[in-house]
Protein backbone atom coordinates (compact mmCIF):
# COMPACT_ATOMS: atom_id res chain seq x y z
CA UNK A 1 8.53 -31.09 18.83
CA UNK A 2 9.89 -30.75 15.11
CA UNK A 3 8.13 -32.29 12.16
CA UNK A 4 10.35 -33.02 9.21
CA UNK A 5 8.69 -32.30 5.83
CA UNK A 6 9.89 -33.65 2.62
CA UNK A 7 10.26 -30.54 0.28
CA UNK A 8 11.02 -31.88 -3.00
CA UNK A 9 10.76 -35.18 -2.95
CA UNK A 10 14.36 -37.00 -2.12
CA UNK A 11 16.48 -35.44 0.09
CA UNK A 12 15.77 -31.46 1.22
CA UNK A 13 13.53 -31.38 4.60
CA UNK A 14 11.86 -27.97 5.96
CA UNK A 15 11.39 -28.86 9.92
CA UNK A 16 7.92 -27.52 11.35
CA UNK A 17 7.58 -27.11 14.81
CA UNK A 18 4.90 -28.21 16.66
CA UNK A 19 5.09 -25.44 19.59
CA UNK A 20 5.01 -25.90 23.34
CA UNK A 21 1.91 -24.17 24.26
CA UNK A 22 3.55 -22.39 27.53
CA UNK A 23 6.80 -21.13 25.83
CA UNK A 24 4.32 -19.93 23.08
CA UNK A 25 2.28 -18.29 24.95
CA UNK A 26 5.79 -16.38 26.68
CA UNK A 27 6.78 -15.60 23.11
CA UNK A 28 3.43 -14.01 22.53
CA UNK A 29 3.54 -12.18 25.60
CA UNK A 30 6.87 -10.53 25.20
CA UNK A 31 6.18 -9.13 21.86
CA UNK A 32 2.38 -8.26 22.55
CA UNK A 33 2.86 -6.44 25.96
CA UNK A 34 2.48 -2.96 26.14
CA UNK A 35 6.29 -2.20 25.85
CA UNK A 36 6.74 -4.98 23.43
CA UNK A 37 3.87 -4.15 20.88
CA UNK A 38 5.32 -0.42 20.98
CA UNK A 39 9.02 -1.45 20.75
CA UNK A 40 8.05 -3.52 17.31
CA UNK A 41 5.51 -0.91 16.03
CA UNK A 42 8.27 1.64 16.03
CA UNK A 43 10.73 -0.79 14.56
CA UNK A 44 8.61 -1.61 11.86
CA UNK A 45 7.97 2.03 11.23
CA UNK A 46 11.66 2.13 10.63
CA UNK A 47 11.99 -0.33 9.05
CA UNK A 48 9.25 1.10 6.19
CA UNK A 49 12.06 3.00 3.95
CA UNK A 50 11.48 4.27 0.39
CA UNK A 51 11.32 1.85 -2.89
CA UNK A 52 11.65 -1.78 -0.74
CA UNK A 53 8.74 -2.89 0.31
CA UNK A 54 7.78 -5.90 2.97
CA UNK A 55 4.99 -7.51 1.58
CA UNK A 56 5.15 -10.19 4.33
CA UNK A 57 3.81 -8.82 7.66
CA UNK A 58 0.63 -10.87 9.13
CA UNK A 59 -2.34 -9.32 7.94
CA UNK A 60 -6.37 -9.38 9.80
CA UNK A 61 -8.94 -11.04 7.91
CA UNK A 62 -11.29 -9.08 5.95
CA UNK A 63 -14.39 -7.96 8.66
CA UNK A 64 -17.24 -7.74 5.94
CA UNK A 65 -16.41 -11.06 4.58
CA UNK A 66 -16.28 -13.96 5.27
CA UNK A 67 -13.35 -16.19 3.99
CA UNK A 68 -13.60 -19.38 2.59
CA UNK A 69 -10.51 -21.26 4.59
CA UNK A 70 -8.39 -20.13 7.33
CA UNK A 71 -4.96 -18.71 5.25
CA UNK A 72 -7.01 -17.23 2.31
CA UNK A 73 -6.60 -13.65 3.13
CA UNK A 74 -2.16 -14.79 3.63
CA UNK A 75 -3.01 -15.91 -0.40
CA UNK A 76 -4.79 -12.42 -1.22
CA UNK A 77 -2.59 -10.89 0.16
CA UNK A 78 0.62 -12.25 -1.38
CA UNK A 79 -1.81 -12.25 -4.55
CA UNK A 80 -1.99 -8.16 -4.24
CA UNK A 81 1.50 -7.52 -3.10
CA UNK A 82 3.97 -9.40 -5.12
CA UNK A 83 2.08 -10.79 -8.34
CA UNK A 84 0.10 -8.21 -9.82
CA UNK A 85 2.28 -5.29 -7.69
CA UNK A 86 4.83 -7.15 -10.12
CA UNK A 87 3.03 -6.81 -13.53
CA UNK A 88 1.98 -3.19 -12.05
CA UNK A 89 5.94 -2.33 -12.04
CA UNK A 90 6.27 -3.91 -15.79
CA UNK A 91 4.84 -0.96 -16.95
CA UNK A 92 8.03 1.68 -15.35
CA UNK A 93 11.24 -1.17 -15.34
CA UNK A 94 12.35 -3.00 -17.87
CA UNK A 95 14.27 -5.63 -15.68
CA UNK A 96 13.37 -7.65 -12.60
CA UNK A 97 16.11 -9.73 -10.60
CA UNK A 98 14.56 -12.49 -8.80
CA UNK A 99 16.04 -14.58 -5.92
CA UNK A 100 15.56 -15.75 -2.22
CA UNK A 101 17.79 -16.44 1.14
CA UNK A 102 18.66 -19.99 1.29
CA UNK A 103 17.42 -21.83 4.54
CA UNK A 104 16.52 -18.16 5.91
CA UNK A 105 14.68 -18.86 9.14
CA UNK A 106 17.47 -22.09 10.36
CA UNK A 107 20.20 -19.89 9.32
CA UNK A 108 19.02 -16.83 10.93
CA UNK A 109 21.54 -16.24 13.93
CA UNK A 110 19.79 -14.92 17.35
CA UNK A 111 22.11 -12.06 18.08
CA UNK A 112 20.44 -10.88 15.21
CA UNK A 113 17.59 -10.34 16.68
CA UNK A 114 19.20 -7.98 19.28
CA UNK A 115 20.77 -5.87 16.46
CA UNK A 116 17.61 -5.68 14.70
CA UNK A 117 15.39 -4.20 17.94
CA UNK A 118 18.29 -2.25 18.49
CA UNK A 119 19.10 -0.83 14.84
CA UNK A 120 22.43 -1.29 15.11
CA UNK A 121 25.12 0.12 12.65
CA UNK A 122 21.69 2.92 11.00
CA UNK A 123 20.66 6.27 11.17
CA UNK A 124 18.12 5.25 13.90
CA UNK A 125 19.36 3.33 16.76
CA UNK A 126 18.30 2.81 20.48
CA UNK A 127 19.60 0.86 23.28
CA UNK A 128 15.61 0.46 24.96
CA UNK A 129 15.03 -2.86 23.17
CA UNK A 130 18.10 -4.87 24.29
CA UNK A 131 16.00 -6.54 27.49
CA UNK A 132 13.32 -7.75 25.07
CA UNK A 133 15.43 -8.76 22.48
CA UNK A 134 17.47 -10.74 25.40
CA UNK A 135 14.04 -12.82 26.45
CA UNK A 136 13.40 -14.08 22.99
CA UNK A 137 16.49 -15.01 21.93
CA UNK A 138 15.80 -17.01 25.27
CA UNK A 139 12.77 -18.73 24.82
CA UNK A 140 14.08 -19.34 21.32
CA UNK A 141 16.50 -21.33 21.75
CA UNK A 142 14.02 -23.16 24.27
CA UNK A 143 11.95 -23.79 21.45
CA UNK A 144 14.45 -25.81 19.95
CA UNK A 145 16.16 -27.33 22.80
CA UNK A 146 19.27 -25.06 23.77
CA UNK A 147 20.26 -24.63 19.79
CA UNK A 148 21.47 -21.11 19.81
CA UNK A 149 21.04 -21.04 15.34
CA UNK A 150 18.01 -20.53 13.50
CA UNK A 151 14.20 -19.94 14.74
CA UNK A 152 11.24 -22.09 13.88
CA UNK A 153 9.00 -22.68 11.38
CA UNK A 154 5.14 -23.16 11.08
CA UNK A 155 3.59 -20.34 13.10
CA UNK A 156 2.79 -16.33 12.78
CA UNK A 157 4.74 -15.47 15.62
CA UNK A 158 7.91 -16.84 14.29
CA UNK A 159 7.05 -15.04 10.90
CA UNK A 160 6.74 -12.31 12.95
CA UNK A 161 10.13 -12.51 14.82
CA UNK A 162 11.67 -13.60 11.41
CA UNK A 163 10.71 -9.99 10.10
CA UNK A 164 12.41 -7.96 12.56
CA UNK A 165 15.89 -9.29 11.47
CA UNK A 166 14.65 -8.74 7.50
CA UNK A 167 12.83 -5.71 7.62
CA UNK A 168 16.90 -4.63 9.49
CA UNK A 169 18.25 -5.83 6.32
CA UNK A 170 15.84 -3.08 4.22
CA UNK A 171 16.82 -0.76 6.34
CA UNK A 172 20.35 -1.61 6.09
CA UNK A 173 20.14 -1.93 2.29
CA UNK A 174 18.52 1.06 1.87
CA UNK A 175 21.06 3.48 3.74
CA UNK A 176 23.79 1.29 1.86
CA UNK A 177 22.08 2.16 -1.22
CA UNK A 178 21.72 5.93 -0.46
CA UNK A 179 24.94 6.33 0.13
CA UNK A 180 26.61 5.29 -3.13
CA UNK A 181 23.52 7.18 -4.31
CA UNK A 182 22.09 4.05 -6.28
CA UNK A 183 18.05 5.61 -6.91
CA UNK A 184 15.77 4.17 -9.97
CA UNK A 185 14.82 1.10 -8.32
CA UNK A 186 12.08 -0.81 -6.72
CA UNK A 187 12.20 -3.94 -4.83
CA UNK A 188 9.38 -6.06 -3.23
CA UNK A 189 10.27 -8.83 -0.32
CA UNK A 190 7.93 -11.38 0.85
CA UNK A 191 9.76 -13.08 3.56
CA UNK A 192 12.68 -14.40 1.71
CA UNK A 193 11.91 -13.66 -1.43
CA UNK A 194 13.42 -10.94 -3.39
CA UNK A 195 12.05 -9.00 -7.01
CA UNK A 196 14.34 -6.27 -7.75
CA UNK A 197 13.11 -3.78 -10.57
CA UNK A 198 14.92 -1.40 -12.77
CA UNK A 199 15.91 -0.27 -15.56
CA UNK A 200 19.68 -0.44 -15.89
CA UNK A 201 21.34 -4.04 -15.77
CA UNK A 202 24.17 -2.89 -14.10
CA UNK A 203 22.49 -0.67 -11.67
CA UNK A 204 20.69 -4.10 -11.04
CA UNK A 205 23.66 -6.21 -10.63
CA UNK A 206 24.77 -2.83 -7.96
CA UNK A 207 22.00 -3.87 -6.18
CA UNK A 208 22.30 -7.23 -5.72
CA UNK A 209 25.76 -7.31 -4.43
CA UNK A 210 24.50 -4.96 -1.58
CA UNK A 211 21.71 -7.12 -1.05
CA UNK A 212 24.37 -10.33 -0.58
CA UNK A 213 26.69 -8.22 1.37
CA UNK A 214 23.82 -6.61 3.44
CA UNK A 215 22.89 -10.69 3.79
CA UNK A 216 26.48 -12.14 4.66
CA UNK A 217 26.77 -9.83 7.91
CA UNK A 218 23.70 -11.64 9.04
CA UNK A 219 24.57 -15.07 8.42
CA UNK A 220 22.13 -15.01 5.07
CA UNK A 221 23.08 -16.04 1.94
CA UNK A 222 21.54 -15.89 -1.43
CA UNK A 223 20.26 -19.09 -3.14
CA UNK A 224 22.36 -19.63 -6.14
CA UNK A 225 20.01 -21.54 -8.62
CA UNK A 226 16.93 -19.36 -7.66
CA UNK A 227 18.50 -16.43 -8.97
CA UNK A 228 18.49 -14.93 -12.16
CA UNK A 229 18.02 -11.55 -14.13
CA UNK A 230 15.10 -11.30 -16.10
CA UNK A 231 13.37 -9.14 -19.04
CA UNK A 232 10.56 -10.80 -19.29
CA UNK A 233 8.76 -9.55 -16.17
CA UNK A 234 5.15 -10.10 -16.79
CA UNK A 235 5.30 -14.06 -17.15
CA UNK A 236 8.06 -14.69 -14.20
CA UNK A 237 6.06 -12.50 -12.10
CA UNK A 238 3.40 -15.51 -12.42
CA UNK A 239 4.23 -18.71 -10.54
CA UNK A 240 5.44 -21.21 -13.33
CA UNK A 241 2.65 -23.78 -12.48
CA UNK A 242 0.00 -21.29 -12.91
CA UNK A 243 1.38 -20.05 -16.01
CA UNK A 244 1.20 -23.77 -17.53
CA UNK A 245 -2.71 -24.02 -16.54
CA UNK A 246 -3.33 -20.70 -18.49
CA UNK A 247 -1.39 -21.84 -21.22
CA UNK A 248 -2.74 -25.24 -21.67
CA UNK A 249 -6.85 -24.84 -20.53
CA UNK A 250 -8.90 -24.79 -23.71
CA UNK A 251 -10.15 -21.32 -23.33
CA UNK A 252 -13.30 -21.86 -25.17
CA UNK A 253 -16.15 -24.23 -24.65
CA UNK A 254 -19.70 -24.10 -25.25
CA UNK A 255 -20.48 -22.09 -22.24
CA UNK A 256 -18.00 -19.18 -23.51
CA UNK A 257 -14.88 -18.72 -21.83
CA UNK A 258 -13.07 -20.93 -19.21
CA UNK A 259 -11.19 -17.86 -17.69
CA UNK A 260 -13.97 -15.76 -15.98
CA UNK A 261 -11.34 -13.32 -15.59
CA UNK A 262 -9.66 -10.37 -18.13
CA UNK A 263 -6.27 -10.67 -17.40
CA UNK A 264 -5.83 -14.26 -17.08
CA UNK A 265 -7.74 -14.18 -20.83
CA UNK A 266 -4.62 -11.83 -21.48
CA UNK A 267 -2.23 -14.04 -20.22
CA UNK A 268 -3.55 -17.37 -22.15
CA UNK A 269 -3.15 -14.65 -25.69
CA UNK A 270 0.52 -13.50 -24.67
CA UNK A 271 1.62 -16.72 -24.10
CA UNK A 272 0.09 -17.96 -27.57
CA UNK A 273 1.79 -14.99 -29.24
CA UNK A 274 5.12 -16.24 -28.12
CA UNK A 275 4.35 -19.84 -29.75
CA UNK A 276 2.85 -17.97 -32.83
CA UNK A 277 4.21 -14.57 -33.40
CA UNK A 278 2.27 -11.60 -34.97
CA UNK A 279 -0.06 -14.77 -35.57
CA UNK A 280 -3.65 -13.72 -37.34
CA UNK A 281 -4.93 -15.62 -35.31
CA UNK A 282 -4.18 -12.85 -31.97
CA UNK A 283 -6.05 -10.72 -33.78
CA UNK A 284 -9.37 -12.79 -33.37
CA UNK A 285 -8.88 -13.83 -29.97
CA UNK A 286 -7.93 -9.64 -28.90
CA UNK A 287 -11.48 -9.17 -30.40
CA UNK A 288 -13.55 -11.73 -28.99
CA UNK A 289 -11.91 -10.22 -26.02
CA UNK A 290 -12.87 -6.64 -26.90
CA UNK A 291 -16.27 -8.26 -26.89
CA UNK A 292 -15.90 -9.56 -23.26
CA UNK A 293 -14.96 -6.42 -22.33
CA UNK A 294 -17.70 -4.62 -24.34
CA UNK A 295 -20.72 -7.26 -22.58
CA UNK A 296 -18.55 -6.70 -19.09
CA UNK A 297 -19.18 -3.21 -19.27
CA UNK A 298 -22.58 -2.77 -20.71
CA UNK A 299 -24.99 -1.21 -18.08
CA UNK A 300 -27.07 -3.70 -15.96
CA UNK A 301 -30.71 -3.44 -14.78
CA UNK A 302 -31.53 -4.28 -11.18
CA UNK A 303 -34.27 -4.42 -8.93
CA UNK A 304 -34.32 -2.21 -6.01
CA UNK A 305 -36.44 -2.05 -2.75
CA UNK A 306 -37.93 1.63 -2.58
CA UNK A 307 -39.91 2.94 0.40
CA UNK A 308 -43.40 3.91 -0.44
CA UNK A 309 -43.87 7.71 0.63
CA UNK A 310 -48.20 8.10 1.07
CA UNK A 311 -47.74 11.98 1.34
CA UNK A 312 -45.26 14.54 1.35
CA UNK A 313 -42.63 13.88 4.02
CA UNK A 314 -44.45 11.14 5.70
CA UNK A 315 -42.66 7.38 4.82
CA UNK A 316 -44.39 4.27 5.02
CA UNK A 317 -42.74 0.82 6.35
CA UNK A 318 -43.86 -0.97 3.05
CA UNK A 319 -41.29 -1.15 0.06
CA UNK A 320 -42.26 -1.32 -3.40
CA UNK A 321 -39.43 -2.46 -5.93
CA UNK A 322 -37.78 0.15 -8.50
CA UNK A 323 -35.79 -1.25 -11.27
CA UNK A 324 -32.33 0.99 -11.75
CA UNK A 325 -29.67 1.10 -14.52
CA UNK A 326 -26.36 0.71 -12.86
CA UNK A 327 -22.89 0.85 -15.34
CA UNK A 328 -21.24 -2.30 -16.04
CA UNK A 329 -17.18 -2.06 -14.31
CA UNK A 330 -14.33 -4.00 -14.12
CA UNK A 331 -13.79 -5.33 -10.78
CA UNK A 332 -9.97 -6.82 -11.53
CA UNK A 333 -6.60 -4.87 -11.13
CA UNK A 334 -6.82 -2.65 -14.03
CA UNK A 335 -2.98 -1.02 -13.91
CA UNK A 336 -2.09 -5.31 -13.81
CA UNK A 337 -4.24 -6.05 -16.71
CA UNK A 338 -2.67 -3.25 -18.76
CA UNK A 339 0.64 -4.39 -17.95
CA UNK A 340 -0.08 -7.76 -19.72
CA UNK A 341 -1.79 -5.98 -22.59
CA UNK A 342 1.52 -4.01 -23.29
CA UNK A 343 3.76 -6.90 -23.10
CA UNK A 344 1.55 -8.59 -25.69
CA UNK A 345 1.91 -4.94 -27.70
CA UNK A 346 5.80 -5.50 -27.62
CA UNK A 347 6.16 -8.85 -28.50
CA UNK A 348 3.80 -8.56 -31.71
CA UNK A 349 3.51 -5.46 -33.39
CA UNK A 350 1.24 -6.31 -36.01
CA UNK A 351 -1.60 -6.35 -33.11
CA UNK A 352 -0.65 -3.37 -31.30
CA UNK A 353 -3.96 -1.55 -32.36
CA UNK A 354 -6.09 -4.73 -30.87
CA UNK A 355 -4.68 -4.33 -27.75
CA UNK A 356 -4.95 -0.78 -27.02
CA UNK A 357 -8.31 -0.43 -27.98
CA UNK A 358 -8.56 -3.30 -25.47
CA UNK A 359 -6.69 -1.43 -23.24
CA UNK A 360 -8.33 1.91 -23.94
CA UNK A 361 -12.09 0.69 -23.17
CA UNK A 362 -11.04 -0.87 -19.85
CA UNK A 363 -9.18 2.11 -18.66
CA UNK A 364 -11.36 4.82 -19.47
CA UNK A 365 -14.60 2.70 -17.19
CA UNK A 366 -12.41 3.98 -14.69
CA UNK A 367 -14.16 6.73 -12.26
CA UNK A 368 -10.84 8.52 -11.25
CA UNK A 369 -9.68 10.08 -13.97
CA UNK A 370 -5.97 10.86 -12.13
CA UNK A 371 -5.45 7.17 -11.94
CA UNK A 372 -6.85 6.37 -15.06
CA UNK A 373 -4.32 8.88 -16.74
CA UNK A 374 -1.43 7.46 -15.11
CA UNK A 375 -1.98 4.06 -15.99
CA UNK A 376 -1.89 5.25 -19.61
CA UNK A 377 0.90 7.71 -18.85
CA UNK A 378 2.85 4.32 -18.34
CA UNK A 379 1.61 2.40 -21.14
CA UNK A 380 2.66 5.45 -23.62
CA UNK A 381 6.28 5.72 -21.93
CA UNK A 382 6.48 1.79 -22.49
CA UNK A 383 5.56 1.61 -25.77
CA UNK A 384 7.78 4.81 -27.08
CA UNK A 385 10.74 3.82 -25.13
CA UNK A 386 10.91 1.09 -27.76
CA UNK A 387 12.75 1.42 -30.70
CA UNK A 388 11.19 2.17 -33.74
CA UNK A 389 7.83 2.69 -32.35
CA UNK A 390 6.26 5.11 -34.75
CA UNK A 391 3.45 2.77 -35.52
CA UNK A 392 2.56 2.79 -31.69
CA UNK A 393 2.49 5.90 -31.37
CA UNK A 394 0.29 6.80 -34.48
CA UNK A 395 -2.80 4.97 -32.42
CA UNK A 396 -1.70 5.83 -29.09
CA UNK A 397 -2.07 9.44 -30.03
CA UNK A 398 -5.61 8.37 -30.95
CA UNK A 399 -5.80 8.14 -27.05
CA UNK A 400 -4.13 10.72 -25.63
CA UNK A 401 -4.99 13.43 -27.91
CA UNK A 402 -7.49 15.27 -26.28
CA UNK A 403 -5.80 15.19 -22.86
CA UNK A 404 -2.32 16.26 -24.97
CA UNK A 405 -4.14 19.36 -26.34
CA UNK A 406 -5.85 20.23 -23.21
CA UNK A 407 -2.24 19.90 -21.28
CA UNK A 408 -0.16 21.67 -23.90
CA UNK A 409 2.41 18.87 -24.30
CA UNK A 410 2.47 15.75 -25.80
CA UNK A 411 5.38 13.00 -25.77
CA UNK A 412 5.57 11.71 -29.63
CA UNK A 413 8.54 12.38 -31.68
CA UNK A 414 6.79 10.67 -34.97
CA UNK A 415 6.14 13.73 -37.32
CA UNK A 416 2.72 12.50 -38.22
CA UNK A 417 2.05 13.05 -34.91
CA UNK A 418 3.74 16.07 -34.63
CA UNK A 419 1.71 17.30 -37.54
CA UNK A 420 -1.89 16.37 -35.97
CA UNK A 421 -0.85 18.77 -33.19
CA UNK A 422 -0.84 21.35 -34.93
CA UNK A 423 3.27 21.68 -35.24
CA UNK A 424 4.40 22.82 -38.71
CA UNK A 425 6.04 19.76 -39.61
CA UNK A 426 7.53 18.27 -42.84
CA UNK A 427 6.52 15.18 -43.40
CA UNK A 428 8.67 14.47 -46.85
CA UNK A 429 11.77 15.72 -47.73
CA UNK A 430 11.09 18.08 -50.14
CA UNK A 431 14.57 20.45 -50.02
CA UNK A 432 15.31 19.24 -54.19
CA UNK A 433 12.22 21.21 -55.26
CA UNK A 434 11.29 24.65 -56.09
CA UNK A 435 9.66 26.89 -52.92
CA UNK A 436 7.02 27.76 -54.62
CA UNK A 437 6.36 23.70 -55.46
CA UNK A 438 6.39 23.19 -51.78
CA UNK A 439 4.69 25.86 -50.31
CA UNK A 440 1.50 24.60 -52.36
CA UNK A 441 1.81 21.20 -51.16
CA UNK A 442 -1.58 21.18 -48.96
CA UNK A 443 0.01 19.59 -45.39
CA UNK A 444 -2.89 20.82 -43.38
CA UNK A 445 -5.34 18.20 -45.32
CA UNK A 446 -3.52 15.47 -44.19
CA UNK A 447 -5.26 15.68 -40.77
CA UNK A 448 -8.76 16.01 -40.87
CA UNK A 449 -9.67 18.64 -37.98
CA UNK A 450 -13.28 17.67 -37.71
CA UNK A 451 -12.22 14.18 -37.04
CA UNK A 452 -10.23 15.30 -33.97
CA UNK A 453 -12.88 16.65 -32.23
CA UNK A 454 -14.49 13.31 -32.60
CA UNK A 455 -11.67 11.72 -31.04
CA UNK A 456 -12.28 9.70 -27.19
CA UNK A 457 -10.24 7.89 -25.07
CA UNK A 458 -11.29 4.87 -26.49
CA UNK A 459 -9.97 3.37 -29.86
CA UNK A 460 -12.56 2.18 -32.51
CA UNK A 461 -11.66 0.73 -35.85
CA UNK A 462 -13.16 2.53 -38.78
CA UNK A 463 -14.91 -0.59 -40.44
CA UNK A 464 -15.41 -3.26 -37.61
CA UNK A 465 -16.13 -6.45 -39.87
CA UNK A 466 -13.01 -6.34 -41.37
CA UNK A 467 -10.77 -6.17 -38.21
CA UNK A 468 -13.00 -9.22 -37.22
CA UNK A 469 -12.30 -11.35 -40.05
């Protein structure tokens, strides 16, 4: 039984199907069986290839947990994979094309399915799967009364089913793209949705002509008016409609802030940088953030239940409470929240030293100190790939420079910077005057060393009250 759902409004339909519970529970069978489950495990394996990632595959429910309605972990997950994996990748591509299949799952044709199990036309194929592949291409097209096009809609199992003949397509695309050796990329799929991320536009527009002609030999096509290039990754990697409730909440009220978290704060600031660029009034808001950030991470006092020991090594079964300090942390997706903070950087430069020192004091709460030094890795490369960048990179180095001294390198190419590392730099063209007029000219005061040894991680203004006002 099909159930035709409206899904805009006038005249597009998306057909649910209410499943017959016996040919359901056949479908079930013949991909959960013992042959079955290992036949698609090993598929799937295959189908995992470098830089294109399936963000789509069914997922278990959280044990420890509890969720609060039945497809909230489906959400989270999504949540994880393609939205803030999306603002994660802001930080290495500069481009993101963005499209889906049009009417993927009625367009998908069955004999698909048999080249899918079967890998046909890769590097890895096998002819073990064709007897499976055979039975639900059967019961398929029972589901849908002898209609030998498309699958259903509205339950795992067809999602499931659905991804054998995509995750084929990444594996297609991705031995089509190693062989015109086309590297620098990064895609994420979720179902029928498509990000591509990279670098170079017409390495991008490469890509997305295999991805159509990968498509067209499975019946798929792309969806014309869902597709588009963009540059401005960390706002399309939000869904439009959430976007417009971070843009138009009123942030403040007189319990604090309406956003309990840090990077949807971030988002509500970059999106009233681009209605008010460079504004002074960014530079409040990136310090009553700073200030979030500052009570976030302030350490917290907690009681905790302590067994009462009456003599050495013997414990009794009464508790008595202990209070303990614990440190404050930030619980949100830290590389994602410094992805939004350097977009804001980029757009409005006259704030870039607000939003590294908000940047700086989340990063370094972090415990690992490899991943907390690659997030910033990124943000650096970001923010000097940019043309004149000099300014960024006089406070950045305010960051770095104690892990640059300790690693012997350093990426700046501003001779300021050059200078505080100890490179014999000139910092003024001074080739019209006499050497001995020059060689007095006192360059090493112009960096105070004792200063530098003060330097941390974290950015602090010199006098605090006036960066406020």
């Amino acid at each position: 039984m099909d159930l035709l759902t409206n899904k805009d409004g006038k005249y597009a339909v998306r057909p649910l199907t209410l499943a017959n519970p016996y040919l359901y529970y056949f479908l079930v069978r013949e991909v959960c069986n013992e042959k079955g489950w290992k036949a698609s495990l090993d598929c799937f394996d295959k189908y995992n290839v470098p830089h294109i990632t399936s963000c789509a595959l069914p997922v278990l429910d959280n044990e420890d947990k509890k969720e609060p309605f039945h497809n909230s972990t489906t959400i989270l997950n999504w949540w994880n994979s393609i939205e803030q994996r999306s603002l994660e990748l802001s930080l290495e591509y500069r481009y993101m094309f963005v499209t889906d299949i049009t009417n993927c799952y009625g367009s998908i044709n069955p004999q698909s399915i048999d080249w899918a199990l079967s890998r046909k036309k890769t590097s890895c194929p096998t002819d073990k799967n064709h007897e499976m592949a055979a039975n639900i291409i059967r019961l398929l097209r029972a589901f849908q009364q002898g209609r030998n096009i498309g699958i259903p809609q509205g339950s795992i199992i067809f999602d499931f089913i659905g991804e054998f003949v995509l995750g084929y397509s990444d594996l297609l695309l991705h031995e089509a793209l190693e062989a015109d050796g086309i590297t620098g990329y990064e895609i994420l799929r979720y179902r029928d949705d498509y990000r591509v991320f990279c670098n170079d536009r017409d390495t991008l527009e490469k890509i997305s002509y295999k991805i159509q002609h990968i498509l067209e030999s499975l019946n798929l096509r792309l969806n014309s008016s869902k597709t588009k290039i963009s540059e401005n990754i960390v706002t399309d990697s939000i869904k439009s409609d959430k976007l417009w409730y971070i843009k138009n909440t009123p942030i403040f009220n007189k319990k604090g802030v309406d956003f309990d978290g840090i990077q949807k704060h971030l988002l509500y600031i970059l999106m009233f940088g681009r209605e008010y660029p460079n504004g002074g009034q960014l530079k409040t808001m990136l310090s009553d953030l700073d200030k979030r950030v500052i009570k976030r991470l302030k350490p917290k006092k907690r009681k905790k239940k302590v067994e009462k020991e009456l003599a050495e090594g013997v414990i009794f079964s009464e508790f008595s409470e202990e209070t303990i300090e614990e440190p404050g942390k930030i619980v949100e997706n830290i590389r994602a929240i410094a992805a939004v903070g350097t977009q804001i950087a980029i757009e409005n430069v006259s704030v870039v030293h607000y939003v590294l020192r908000v940047i700086s004091r989340i990063v370094d709460s972090m415990k690992d100190n490899k991943e907390k030094w690659d997030i910033l890795g990124k943000v650096i490369a970001k923010l000097c790939k940019r043309p004149n960048s000099a300014y960024d990179q006089i406070w950045l180095q305010n960051i770095s420079y104690q892990h640059d001294k300790k690693a012997g390198e350093y990426p700046y190419d501003v001779r300021l910077c050059q200078l505080v590392m100890g490179e014999n730099e000139q910092v003024w063209n001074t080739l019209w005057l006499k050497s001995e007029l020059t060689s007095i000219i006192p360059l090493d005061s112009i960096c105070d060393a004792s200063r530098l040894k003060e330097l941390t991680p974290v950015i602090t203004f010199r006098e605090t009250r006036a960066y406020y006002d």
